[in-house]
C-alpha atoms as a PDB file:
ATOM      1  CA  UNK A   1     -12.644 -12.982  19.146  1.00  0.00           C
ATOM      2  CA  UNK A   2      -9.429 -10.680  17.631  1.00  0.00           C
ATOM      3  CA  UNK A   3      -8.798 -13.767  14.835  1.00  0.00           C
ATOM      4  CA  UNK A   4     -12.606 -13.725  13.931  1.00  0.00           C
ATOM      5  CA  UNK A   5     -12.880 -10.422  13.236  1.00  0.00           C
ATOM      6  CA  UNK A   6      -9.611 -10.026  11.177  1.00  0.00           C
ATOM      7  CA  UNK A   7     -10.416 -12.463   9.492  1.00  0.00           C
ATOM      8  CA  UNK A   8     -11.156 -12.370   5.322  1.00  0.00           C
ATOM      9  CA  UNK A   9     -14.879 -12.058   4.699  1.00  0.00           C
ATOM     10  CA  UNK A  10     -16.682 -12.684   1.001  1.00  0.00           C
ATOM     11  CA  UNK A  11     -17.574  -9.106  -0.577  1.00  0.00           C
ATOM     12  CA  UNK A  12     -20.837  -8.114  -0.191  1.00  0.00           C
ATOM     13  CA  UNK A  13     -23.276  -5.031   0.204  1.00  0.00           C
ATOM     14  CA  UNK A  14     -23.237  -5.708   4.152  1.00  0.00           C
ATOM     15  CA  UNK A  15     -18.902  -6.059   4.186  1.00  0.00           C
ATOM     16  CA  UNK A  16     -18.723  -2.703   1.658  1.00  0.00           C
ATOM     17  CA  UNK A  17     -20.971  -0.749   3.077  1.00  0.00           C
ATOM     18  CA  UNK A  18     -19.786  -1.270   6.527  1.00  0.00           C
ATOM     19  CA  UNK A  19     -16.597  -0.323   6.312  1.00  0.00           C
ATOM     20  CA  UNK A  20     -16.451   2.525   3.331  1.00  0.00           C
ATOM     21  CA  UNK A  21     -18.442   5.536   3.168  1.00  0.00           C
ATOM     22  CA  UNK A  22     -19.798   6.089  -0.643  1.00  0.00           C
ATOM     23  CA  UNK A  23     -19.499   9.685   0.217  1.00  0.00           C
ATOM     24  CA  UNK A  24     -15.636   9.342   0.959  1.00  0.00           C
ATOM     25  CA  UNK A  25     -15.269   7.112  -2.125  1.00  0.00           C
ATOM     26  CA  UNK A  26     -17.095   9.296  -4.470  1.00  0.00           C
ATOM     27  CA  UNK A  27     -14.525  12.672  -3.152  1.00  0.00           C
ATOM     28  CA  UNK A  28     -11.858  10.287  -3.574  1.00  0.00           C
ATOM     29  CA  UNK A  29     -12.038   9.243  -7.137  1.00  0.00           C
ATOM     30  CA  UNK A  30     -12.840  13.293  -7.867  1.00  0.00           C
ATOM     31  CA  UNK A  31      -9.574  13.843  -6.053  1.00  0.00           C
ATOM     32  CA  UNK A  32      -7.490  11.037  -7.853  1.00  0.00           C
ATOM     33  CA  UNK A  33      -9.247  12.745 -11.393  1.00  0.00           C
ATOM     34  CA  UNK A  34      -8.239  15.937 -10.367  1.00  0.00           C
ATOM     35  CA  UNK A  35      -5.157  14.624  -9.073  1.00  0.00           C
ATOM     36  CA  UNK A  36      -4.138  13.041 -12.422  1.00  0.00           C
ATOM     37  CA  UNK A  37      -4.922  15.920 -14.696  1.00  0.00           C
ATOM     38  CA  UNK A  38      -2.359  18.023 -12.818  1.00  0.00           C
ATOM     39  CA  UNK A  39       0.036  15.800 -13.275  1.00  0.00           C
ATOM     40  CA  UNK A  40       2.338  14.065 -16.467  1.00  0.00           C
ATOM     41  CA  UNK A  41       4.080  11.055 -16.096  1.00  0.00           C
ATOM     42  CA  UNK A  42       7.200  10.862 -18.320  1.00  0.00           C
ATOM     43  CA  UNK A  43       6.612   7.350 -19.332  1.00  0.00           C
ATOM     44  CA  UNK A  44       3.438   5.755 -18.610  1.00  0.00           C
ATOM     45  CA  UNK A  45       3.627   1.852 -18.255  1.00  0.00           C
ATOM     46  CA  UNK A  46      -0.586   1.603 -18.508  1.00  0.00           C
ATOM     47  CA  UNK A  47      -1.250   0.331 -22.454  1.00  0.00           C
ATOM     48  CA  UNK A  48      -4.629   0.811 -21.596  1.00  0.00           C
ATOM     49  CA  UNK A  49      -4.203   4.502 -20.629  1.00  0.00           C
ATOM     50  CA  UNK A  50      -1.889   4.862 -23.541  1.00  0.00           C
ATOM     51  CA  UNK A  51      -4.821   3.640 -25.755  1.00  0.00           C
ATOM     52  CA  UNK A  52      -7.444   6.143 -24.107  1.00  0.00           C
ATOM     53  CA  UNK A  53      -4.827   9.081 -24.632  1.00  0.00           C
ATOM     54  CA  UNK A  54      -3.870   8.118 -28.210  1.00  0.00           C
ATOM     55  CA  UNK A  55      -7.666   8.180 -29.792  1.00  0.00           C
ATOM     56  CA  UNK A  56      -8.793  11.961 -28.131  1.00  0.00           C
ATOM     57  CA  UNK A  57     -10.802  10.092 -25.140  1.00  0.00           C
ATOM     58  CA  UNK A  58     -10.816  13.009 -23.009  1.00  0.00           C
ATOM     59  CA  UNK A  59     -12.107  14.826 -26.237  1.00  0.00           C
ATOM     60  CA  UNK A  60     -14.825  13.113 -27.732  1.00  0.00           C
ATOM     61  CA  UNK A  61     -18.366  14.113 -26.734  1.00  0.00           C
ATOM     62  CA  UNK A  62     -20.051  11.246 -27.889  1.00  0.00           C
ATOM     63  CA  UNK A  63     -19.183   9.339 -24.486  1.00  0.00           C
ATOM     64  CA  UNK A  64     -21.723   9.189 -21.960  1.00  0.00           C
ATOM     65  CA  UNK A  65     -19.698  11.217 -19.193  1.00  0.00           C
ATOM     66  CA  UNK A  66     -20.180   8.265 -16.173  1.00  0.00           C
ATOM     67  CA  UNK A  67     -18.441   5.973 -19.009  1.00  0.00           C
ATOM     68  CA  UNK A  68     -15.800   8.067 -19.587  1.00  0.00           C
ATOM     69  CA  UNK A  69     -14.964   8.038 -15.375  1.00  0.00           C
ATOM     70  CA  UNK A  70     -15.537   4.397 -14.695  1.00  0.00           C
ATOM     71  CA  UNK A  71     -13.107   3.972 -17.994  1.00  0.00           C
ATOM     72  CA  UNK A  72      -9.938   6.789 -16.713  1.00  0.00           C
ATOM     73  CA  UNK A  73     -10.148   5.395 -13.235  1.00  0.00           C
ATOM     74  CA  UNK A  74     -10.181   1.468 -14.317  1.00  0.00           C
ATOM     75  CA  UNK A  75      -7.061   3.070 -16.983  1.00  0.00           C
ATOM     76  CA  UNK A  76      -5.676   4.521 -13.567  1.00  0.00           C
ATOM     77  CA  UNK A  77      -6.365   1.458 -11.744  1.00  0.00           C
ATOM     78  CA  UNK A  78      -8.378   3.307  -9.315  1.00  0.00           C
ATOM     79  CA  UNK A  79     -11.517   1.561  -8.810  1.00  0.00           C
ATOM     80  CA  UNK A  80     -12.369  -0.248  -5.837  1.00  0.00           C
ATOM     81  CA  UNK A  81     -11.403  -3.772  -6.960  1.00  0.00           C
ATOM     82  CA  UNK A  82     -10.808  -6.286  -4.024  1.00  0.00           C
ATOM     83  CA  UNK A  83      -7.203  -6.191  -4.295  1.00  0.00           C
ATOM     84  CA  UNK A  84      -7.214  -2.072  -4.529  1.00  0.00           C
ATOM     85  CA  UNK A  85      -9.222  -2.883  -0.969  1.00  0.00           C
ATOM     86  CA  UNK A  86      -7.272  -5.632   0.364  1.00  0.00           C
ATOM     87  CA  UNK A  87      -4.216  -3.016  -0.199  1.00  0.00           C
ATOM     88  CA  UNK A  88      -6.614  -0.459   2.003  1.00  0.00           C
ATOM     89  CA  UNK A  89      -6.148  -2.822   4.663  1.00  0.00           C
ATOM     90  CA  UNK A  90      -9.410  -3.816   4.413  1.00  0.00           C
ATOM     91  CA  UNK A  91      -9.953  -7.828   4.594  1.00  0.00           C
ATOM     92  CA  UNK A  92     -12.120  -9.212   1.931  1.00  0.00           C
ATOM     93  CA  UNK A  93     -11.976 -12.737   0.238  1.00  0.00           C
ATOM     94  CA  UNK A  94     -10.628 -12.120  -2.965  1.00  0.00           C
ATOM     95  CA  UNK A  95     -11.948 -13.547  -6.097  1.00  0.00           C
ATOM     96  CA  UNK A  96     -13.442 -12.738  -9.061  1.00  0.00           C
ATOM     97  CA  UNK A  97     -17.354 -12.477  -8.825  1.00  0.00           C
ATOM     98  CA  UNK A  98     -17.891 -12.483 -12.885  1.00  0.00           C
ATOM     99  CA  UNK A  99     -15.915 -15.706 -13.215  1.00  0.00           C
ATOM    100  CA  UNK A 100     -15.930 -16.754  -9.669  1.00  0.00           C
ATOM    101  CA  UNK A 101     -12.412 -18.367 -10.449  1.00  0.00           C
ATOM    102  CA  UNK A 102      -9.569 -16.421 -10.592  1.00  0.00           C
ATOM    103  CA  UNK A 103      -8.555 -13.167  -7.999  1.00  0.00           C
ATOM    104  CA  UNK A 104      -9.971 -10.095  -8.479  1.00  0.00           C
ATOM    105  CA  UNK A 105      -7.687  -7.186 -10.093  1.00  0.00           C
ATOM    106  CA  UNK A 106      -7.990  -4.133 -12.987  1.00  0.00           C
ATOM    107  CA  UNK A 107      -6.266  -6.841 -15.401  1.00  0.00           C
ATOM    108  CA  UNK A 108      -7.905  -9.633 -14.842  1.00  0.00           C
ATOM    109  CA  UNK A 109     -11.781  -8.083 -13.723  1.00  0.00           C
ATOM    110  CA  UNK A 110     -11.746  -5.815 -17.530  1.00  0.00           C
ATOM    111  CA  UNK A 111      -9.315  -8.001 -19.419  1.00  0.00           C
ATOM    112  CA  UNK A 112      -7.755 -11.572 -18.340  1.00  0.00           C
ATOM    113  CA  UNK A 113     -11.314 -12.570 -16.942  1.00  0.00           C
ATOM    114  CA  UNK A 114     -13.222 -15.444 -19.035  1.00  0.00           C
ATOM    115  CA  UNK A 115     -16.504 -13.182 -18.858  1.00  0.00           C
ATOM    116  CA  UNK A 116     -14.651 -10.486 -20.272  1.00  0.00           C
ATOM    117  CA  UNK A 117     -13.175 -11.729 -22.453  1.00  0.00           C
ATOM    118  CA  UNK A 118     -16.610 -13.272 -23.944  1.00  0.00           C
ATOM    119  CA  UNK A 119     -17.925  -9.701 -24.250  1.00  0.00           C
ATOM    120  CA  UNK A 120     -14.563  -8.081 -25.878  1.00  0.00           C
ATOM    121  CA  UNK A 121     -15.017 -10.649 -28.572  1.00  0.00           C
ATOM    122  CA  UNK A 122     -18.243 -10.140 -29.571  1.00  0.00           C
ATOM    123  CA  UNK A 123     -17.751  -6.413 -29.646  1.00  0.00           C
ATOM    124  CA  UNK A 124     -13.992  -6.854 -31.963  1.00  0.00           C
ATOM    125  CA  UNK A 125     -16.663  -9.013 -34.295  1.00  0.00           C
ATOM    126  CA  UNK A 126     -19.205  -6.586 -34.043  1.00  0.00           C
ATOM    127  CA  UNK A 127     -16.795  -3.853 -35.221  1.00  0.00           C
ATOM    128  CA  UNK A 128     -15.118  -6.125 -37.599  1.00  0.00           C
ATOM    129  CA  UNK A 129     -11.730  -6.594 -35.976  1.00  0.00           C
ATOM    130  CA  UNK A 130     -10.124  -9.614 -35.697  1.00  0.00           C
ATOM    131  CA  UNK A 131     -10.137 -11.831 -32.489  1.00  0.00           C
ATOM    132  CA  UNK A 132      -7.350 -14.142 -32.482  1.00  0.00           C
ATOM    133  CA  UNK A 133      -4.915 -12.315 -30.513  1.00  0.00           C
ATOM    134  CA  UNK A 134      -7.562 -10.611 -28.047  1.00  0.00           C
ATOM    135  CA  UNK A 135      -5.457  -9.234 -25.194  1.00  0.00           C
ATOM    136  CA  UNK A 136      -5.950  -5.323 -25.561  1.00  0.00           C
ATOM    137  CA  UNK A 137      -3.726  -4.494 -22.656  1.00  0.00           C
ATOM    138  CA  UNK A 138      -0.569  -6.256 -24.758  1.00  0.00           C
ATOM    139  CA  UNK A 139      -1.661  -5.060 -28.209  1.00  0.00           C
ATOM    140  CA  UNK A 140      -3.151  -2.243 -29.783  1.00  0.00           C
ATOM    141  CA  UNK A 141      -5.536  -3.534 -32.916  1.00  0.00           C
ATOM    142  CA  UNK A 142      -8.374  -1.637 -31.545  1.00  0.00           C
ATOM    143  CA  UNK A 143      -6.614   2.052 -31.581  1.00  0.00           C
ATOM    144  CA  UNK A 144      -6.587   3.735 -35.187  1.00  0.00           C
ATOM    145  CA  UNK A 145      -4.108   5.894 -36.154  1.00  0.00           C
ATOM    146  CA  UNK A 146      -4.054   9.910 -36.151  1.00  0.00           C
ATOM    147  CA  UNK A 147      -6.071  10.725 -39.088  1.00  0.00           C
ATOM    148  CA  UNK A 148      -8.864   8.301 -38.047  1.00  0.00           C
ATOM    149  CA  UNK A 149      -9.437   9.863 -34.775  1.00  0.00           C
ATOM    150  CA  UNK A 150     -11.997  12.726 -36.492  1.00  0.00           C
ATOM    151  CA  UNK A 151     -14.343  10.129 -38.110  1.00  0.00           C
ATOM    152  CA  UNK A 152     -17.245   7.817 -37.105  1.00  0.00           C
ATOM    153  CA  UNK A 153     -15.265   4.803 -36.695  1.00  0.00           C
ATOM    154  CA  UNK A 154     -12.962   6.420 -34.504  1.00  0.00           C
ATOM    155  CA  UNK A 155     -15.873   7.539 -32.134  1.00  0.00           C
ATOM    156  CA  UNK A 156     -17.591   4.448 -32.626  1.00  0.00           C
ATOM    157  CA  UNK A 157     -14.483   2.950 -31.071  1.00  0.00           C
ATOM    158  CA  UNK A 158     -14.215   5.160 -28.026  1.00  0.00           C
ATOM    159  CA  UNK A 159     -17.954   5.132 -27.523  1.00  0.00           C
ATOM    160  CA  UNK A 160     -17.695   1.173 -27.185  1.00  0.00           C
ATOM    161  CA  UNK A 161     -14.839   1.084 -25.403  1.00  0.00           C
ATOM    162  CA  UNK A 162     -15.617   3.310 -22.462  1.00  0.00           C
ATOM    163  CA  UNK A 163     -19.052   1.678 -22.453  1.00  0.00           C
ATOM    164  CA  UNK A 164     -18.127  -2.233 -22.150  1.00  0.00           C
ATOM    165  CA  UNK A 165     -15.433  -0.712 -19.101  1.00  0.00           C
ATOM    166  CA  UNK A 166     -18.605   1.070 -17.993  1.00  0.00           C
ATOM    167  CA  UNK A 167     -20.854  -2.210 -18.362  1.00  0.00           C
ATOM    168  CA  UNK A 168     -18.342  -4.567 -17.105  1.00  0.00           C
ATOM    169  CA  UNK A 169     -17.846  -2.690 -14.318  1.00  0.00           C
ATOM    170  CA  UNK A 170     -21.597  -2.394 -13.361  1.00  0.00           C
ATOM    171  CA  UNK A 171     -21.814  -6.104 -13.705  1.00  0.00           C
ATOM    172  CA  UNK A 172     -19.356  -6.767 -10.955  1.00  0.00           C
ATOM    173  CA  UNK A 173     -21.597  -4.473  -8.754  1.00  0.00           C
ATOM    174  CA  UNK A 174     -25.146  -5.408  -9.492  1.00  0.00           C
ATOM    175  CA  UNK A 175     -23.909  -8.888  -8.423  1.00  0.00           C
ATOM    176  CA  UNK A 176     -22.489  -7.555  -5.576  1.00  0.00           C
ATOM    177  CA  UNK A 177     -24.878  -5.343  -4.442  1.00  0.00           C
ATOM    178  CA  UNK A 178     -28.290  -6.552  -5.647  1.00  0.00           C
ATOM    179  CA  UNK A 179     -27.542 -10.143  -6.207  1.00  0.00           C
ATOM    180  CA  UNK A 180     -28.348 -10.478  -9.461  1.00  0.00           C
ATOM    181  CA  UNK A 181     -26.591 -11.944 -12.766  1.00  0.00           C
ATOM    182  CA  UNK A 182     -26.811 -11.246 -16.459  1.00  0.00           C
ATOM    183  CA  UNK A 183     -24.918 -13.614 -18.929  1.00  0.00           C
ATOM    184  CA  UNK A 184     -21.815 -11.294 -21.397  1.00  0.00           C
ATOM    185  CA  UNK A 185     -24.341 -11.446 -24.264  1.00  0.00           C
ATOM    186  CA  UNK A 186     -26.785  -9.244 -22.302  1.00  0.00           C
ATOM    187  CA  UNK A 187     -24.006  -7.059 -21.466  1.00  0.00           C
ATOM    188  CA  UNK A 188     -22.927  -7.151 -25.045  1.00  0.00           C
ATOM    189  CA  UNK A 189     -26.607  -5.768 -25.937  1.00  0.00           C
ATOM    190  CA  UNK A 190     -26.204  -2.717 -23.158  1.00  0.00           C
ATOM    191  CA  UNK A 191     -22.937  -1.755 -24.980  1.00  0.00           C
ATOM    192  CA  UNK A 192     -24.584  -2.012 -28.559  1.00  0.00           C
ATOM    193  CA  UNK A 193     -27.830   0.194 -27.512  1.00  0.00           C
ATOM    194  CA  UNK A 194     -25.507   2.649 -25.323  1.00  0.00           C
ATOM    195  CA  UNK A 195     -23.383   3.185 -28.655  1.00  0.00           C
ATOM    196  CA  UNK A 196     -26.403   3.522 -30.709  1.00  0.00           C
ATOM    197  CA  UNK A 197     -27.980   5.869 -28.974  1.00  0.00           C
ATOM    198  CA  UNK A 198     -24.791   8.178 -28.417  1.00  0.00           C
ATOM    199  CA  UNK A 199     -23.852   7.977 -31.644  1.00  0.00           C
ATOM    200  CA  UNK A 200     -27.320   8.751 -32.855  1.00  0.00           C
ATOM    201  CA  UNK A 201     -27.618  12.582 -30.580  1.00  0.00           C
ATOM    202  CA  UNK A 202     -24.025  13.339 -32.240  1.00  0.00           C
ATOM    203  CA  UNK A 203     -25.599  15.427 -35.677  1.00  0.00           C
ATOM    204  CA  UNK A 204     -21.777  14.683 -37.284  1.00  0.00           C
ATOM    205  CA  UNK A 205     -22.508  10.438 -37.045  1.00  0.00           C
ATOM    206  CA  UNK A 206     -26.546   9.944 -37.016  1.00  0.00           C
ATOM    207  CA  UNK A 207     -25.877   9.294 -40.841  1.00  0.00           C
ATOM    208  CA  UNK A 208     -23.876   6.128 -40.006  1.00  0.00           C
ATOM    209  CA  UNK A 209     -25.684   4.691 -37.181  1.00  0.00           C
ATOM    210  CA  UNK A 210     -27.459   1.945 -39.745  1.00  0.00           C
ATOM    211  CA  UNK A 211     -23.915   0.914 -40.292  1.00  0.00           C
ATOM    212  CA  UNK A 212     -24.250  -0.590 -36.640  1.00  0.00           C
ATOM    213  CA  UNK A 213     -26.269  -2.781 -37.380  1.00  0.00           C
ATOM    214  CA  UNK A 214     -24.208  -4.174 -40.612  1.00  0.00           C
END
């Protein structure tokens, strides 16, 4: 009976729910936000939380505030991935459940992982970026520089960003916890409209919204 129950079991609503509160985990990540704002790491080794830091995230308004979480805790590495849980001591089989290949981790679930990677390309193409080197945790082709980060391409780059994170992320979870599957192009669509719309409410970018759709 001991080496039954220890044993790994596939993630599901039934396996989450039994052994994490969503109370806890909701204090939790508030803690690990407010944990990380009072502190300043003298060299961070997270490209991905360089990139957020480097373009004003924390500043710009036009990002739906449940994006801009999901997107500082998956930059922290925070989110309740199946590795993050397997390291809680919590036994889980581990694999990826938007490529059902590979194991699931922060890298691999926003970045390495073949569905991800399907909806990071269409978005670079959709913003007129190039696509041949596509890794944005190794390169930086996405950030823009200083003087960009006051105008409408510079928020329409934030706005996506924390958005396919958010939508990604969501993905992983309604198949999870509802059983049910959209393809990256329907994903890719959520991002578009979610930029759209937040774009659209900010009075300073309305004007360049039709651009979207160039």
């Amino acid at each position: 009976m001991s080496s039954s129950s220890s044993a790994a079991v596939p993630l599901s609503q039934q396996s989450v729910t039994h052994y994490i509160n969503p109370i806890t985990c909701i204090i939790h990540n508030l803690q690990v936000i407010r944990d990380s704002a009072g502190k300043r790491a003298s060299k961070s080794l997270n490209p991905l939380r360089d990139i957020l830091i480097e373009n004003g995230f924390s500043n710009d308004r036009s990002i739906v505030p449940s994006h801009r979480v999901v997107a500082i805790l998956a930059a922290q590495r925070r989110l309740a991935t199946v590795d993050n849980l397997q390291h809680r001591g919590l036994q889980f089989v581990n694999r990826c459940t938007l490529c059902k290949h590979d194991l699931e981790t922060h890298q691999h679930l926003f970045f390495r992982c073949s569905f991800s990677q399907e909806v990071w390309t269409a978005l670079k193409q959709w913003q007129h970026l190039p696509v041949s080197n596509f890794d944005l945790l190794e390169q930086k082709k996405w950030s823009y520089d200083s003087r960009s980060q006051v105008g409408w391409a510079a928020a329409w780059f934030r706005t996506a960003l924390a958005a396919a994170i958010y939508g990604l992320w969501m993905e992983r979870n309604r198949r999870i916890f509802m059983n049910q599957e959209c393809s990256a192009q329907t994903v890719v669509n959520r991002v578009k409209y979610n930029v759209a719309v937040r774009l659209y409410m900010n009075p300073r970018f309305s004007n360049f919204v039709d651009r979207l759709c160039a």
